[in-house]
Every structure is written in C-alpha cells, then in structure tokens.
N, C-alpha and C. Protein backbone atom coordinates (compact mmCIF):
# COMPACT_ATOMS: atom_id res chain seq x y z
N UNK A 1 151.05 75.44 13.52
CA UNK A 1 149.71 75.45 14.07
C UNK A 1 149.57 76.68 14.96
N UNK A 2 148.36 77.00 15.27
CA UNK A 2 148.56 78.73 15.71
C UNK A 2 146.99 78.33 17.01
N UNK A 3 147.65 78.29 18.07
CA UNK A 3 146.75 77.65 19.09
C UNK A 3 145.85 79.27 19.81
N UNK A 4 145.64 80.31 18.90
CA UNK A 4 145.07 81.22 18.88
C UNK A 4 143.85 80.96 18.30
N UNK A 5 144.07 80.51 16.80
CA UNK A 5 142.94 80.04 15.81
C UNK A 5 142.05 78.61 15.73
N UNK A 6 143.07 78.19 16.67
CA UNK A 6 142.43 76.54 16.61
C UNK A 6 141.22 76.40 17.19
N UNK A 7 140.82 77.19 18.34
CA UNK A 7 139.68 77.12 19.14
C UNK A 7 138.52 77.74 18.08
N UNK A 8 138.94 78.91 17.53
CA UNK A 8 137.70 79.27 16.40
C UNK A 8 137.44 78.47 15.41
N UNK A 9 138.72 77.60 14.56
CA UNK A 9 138.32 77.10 13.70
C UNK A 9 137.22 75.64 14.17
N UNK A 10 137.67 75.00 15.08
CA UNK A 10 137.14 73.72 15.79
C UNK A 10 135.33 74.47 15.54
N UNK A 11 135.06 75.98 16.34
CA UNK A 11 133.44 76.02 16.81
C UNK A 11 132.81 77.03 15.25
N UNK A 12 133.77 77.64 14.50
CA UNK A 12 132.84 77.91 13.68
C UNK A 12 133.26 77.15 11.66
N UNK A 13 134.18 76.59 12.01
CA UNK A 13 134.44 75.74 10.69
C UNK A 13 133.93 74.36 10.75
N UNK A 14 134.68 73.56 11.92
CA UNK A 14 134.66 72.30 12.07
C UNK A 14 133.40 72.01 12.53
N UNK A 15 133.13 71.98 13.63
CA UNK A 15 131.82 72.04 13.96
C UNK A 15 130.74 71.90 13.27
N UNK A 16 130.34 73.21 12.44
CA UNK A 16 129.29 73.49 11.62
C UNK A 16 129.18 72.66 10.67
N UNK A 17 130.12 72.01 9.57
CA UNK A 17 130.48 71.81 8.61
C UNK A 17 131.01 70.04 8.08
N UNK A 18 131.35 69.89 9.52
CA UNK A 18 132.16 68.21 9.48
C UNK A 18 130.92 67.40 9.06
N UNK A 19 129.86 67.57 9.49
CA UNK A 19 128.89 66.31 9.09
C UNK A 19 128.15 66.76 6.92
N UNK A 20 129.19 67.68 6.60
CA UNK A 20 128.52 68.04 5.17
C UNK A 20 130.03 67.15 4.53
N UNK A 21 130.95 66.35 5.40
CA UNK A 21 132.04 66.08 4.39
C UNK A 21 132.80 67.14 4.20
N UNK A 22 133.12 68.46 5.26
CA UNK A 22 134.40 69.49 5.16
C UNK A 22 135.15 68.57 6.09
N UNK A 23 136.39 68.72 5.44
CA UNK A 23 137.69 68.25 6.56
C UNK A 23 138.27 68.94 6.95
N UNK A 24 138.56 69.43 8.45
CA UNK A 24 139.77 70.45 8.79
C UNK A 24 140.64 69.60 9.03
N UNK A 25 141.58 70.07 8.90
CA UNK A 25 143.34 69.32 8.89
C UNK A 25 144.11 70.60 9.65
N UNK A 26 144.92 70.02 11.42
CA UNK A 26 145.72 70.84 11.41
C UNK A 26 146.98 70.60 11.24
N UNK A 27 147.97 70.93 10.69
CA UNK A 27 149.22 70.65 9.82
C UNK A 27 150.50 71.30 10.99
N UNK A 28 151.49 70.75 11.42
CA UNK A 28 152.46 71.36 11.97
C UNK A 28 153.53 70.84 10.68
N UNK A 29 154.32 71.52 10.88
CA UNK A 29 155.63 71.84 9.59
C UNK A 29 156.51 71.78 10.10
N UNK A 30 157.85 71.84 9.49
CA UNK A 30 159.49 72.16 9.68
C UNK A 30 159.54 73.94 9.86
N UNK A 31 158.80 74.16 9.48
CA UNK A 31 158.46 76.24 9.39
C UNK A 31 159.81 76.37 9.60
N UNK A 32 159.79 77.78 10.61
CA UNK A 32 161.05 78.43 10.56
C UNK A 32 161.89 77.93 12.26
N UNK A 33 160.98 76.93 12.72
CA UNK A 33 161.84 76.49 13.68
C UNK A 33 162.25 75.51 13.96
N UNK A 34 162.34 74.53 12.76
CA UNK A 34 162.45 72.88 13.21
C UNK A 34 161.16 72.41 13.36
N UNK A 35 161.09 71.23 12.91
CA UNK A 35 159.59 70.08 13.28
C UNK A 35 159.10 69.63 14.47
N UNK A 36 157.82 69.55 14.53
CA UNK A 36 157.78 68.81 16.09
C UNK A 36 157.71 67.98 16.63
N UNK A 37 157.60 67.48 17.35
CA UNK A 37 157.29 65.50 17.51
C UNK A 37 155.97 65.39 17.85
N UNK A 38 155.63 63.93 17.45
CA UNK A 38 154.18 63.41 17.44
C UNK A 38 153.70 64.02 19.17
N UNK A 39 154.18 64.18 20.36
CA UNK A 39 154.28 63.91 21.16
C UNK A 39 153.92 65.77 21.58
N UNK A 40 154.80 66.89 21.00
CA UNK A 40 154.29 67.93 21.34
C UNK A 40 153.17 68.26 20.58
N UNK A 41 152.95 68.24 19.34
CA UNK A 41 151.69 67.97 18.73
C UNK A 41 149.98 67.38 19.24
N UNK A 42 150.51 66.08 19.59
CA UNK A 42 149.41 65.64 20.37
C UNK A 42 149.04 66.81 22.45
N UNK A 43 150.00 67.41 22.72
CA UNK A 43 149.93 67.95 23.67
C UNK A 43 149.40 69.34 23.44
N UNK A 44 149.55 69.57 22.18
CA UNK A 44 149.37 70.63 21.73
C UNK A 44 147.60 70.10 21.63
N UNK A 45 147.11 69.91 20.93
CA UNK A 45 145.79 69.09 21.05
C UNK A 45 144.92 68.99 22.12
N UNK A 46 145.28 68.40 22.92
CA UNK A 46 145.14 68.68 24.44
C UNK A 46 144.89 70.07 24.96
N UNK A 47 146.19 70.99 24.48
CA UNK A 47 145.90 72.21 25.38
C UNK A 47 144.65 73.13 24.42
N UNK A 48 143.95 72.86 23.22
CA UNK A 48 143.46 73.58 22.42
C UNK A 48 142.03 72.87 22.28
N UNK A 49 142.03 71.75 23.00
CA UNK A 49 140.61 71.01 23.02
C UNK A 49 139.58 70.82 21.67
N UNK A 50 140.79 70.68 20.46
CA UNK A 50 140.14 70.32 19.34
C UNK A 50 140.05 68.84 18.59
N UNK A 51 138.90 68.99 18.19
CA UNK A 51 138.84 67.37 17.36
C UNK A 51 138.69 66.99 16.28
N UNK A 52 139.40 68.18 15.51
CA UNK A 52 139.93 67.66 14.01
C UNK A 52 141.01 67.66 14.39
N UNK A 53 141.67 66.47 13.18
CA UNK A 53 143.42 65.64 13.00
C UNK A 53 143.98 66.87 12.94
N UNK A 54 145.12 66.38 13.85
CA UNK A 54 146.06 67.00 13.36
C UNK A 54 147.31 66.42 13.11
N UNK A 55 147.82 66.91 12.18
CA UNK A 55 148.94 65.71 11.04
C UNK A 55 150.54 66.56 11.47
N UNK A 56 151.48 65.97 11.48
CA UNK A 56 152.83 66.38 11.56
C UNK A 56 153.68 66.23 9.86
N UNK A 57 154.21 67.51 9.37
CA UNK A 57 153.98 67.75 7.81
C UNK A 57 155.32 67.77 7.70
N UNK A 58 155.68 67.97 6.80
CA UNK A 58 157.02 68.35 5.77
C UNK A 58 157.24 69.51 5.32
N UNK A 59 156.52 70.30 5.75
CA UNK A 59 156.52 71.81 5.60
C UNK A 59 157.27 72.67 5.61
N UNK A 60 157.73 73.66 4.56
CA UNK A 60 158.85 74.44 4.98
C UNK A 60 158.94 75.65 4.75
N UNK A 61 159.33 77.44 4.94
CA UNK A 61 158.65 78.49 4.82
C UNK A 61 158.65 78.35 3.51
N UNK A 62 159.66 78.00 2.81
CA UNK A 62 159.84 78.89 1.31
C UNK A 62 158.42 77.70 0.22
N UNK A 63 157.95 77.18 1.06
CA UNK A 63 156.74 76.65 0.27
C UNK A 63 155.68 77.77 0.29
N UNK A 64 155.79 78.93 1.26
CA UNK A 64 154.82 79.79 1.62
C UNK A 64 155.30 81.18 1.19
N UNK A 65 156.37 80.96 0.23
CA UNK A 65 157.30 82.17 0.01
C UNK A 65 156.31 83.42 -1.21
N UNK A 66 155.95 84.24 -0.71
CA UNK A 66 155.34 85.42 -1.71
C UNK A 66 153.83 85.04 -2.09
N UNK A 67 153.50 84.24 -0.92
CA UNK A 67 151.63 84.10 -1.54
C UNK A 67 151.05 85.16 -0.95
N UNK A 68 151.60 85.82 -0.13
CA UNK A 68 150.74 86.93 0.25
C UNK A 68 151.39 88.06 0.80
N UNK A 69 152.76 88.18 0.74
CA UNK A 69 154.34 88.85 1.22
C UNK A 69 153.98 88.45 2.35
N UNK A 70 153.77 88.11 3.12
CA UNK A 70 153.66 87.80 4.56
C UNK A 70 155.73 87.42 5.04
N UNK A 71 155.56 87.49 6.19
CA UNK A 71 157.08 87.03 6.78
C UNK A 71 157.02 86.28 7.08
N UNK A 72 156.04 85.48 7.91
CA UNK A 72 155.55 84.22 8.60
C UNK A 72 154.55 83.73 7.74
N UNK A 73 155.10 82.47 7.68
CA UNK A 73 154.22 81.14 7.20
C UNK A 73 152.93 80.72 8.06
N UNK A 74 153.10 81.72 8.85
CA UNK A 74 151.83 80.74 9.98
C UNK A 74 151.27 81.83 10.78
N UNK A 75 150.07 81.70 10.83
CA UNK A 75 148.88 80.97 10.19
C UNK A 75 148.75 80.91 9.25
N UNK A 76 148.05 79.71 8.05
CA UNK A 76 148.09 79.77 6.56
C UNK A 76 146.39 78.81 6.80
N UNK A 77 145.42 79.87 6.12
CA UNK A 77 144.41 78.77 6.24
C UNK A 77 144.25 79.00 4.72
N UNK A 78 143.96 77.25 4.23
CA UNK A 78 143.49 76.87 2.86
C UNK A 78 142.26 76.20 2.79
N UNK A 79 141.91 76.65 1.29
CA UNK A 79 140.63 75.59 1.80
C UNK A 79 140.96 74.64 -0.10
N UNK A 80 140.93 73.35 0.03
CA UNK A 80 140.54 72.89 -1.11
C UNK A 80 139.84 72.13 -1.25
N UNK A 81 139.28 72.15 -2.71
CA UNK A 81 138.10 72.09 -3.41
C UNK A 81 137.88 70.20 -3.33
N UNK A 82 137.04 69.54 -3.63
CA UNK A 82 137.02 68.29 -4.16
C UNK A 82 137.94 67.79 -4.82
N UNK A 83 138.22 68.55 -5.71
CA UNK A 83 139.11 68.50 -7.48
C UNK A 83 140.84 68.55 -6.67
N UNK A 84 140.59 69.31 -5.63
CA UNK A 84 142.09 69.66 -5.19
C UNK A 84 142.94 70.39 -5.63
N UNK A 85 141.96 71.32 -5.85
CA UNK A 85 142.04 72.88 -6.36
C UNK A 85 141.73 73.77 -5.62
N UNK A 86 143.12 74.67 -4.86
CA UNK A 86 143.22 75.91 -3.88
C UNK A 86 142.11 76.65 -4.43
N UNK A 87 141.51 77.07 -3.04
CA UNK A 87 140.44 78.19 -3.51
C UNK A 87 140.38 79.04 -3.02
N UNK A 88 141.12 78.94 -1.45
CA UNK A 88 141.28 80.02 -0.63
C UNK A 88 142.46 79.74 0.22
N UNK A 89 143.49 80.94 0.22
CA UNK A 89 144.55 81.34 0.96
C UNK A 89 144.53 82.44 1.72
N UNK A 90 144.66 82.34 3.35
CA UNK A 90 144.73 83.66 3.57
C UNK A 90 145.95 82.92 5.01
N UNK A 91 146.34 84.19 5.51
CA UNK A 91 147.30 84.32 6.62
C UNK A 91 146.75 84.76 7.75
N UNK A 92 145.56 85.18 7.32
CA UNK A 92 144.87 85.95 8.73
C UNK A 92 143.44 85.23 9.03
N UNK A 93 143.30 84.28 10.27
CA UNK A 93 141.96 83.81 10.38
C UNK A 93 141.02 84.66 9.80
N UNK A 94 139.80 84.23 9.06
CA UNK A 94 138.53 85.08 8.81
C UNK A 94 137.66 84.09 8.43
N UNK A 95 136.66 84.13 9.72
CA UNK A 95 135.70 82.87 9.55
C UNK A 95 134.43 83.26 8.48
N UNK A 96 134.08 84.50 8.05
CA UNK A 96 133.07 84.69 7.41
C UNK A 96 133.91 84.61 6.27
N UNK A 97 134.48 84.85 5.55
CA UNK A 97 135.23 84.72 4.62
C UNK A 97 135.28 83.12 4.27
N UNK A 98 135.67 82.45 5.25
CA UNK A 98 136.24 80.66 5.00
C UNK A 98 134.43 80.01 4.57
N UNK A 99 133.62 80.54 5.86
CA UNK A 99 132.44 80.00 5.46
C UNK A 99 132.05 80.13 4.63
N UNK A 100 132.13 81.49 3.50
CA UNK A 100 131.43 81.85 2.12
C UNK A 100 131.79 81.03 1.58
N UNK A 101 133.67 80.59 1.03
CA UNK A 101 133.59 79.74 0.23
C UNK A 101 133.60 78.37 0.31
N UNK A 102 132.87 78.10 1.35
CA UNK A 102 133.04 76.64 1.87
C UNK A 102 131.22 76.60 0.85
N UNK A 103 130.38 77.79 1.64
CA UNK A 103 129.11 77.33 1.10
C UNK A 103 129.08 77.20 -0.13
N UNK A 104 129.96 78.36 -1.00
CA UNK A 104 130.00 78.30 -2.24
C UNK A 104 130.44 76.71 -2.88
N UNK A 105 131.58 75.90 -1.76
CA UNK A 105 131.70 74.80 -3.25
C UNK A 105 130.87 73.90 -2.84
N UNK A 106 130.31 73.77 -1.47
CA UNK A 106 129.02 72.84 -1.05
C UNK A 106 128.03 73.29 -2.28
N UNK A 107 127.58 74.12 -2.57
CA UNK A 107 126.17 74.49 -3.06
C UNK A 107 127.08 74.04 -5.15
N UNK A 108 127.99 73.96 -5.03
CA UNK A 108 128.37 73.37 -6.49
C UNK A 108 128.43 71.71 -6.91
C-alpha cells in the first residue's frame, strides 16, 4: 500500500465513482518485506484517512515480475472490468488516466 497515493485515490477515484458501483480495494501483500498484520494495516488506515477496504493479501513480487520492468511491486494500480478482465496496469499513480478507463467501461 503506498500511503502517498491513498489520499488521491480516496478524493479523485473513490469518491467520485463509489456510488456508480467502482470498488477501490487497498491490498497489502507479502511484497519484498514480509506481510503485515491486520493491526498495522488497520493503523495504516487511520493514518491515511481513507474509506475504501483495505484487505491483507497473499501477494508476492514475482506475481508483479516484468509487467512493466519496474523493481518495485508497489505501487501497482489495476483496474478490472466486470468480466474480470485487467484493463489497466500502471506503477505510477495517474488519476486522469484511471478515470478515462473507468468512464470508458461505465459508459459500456
């Protein structure tokens, strides 16, 4: 989880979007330093004043291995479709970017 991005995603993803049926999900992993407990997670929450879930995952880098050469797994924002079909991967927050294709599969 990347408590840089969380505050943007909460006011220009979540926000805008939660009452059309978008779900943000924030995901903590095993990444490259060990998992976290329900307990720093939820504190983590707290310090980022957001109110989409956030879930404690099974996550691990080499699930993130060569989608974008990146070195770090994190930040990883996805967006999927209804069908549950990836539509967007990126490593680097970009809210005009996330919103296009959010409108795009709303308007499908």
């Amino acid at each position: 989880m990347c408590s840089l991005e969380f505050p943007d995603l909460e006011t220009q993803i979540w926000q805008p979007y939660r009452d059309q049926g978008v779900q943000v999900l924030g995901l903590s992993g095993s990444g490259l330093f060990g998992g976290e407990s329900a307990q720093t997670v939820g504190a983590f929450g707290d310090q980022t004043n957001v109110t989409f879930p956030l879930l404690l995952g099974d996550v691990t880098y080499s699930m993130y291995a060569n989608i974008d050469g990146s070195i770090s797994p994190y930040p990883l924002d996805v967006i999927v479709d209804k069908q549950g079909i990836i539509r967007y991967v990126r490593h680097q927050f970009d809210a005009a970017a996330m919103q296009a294709t959010i409108e795009q599969l709303l308007a499908e």
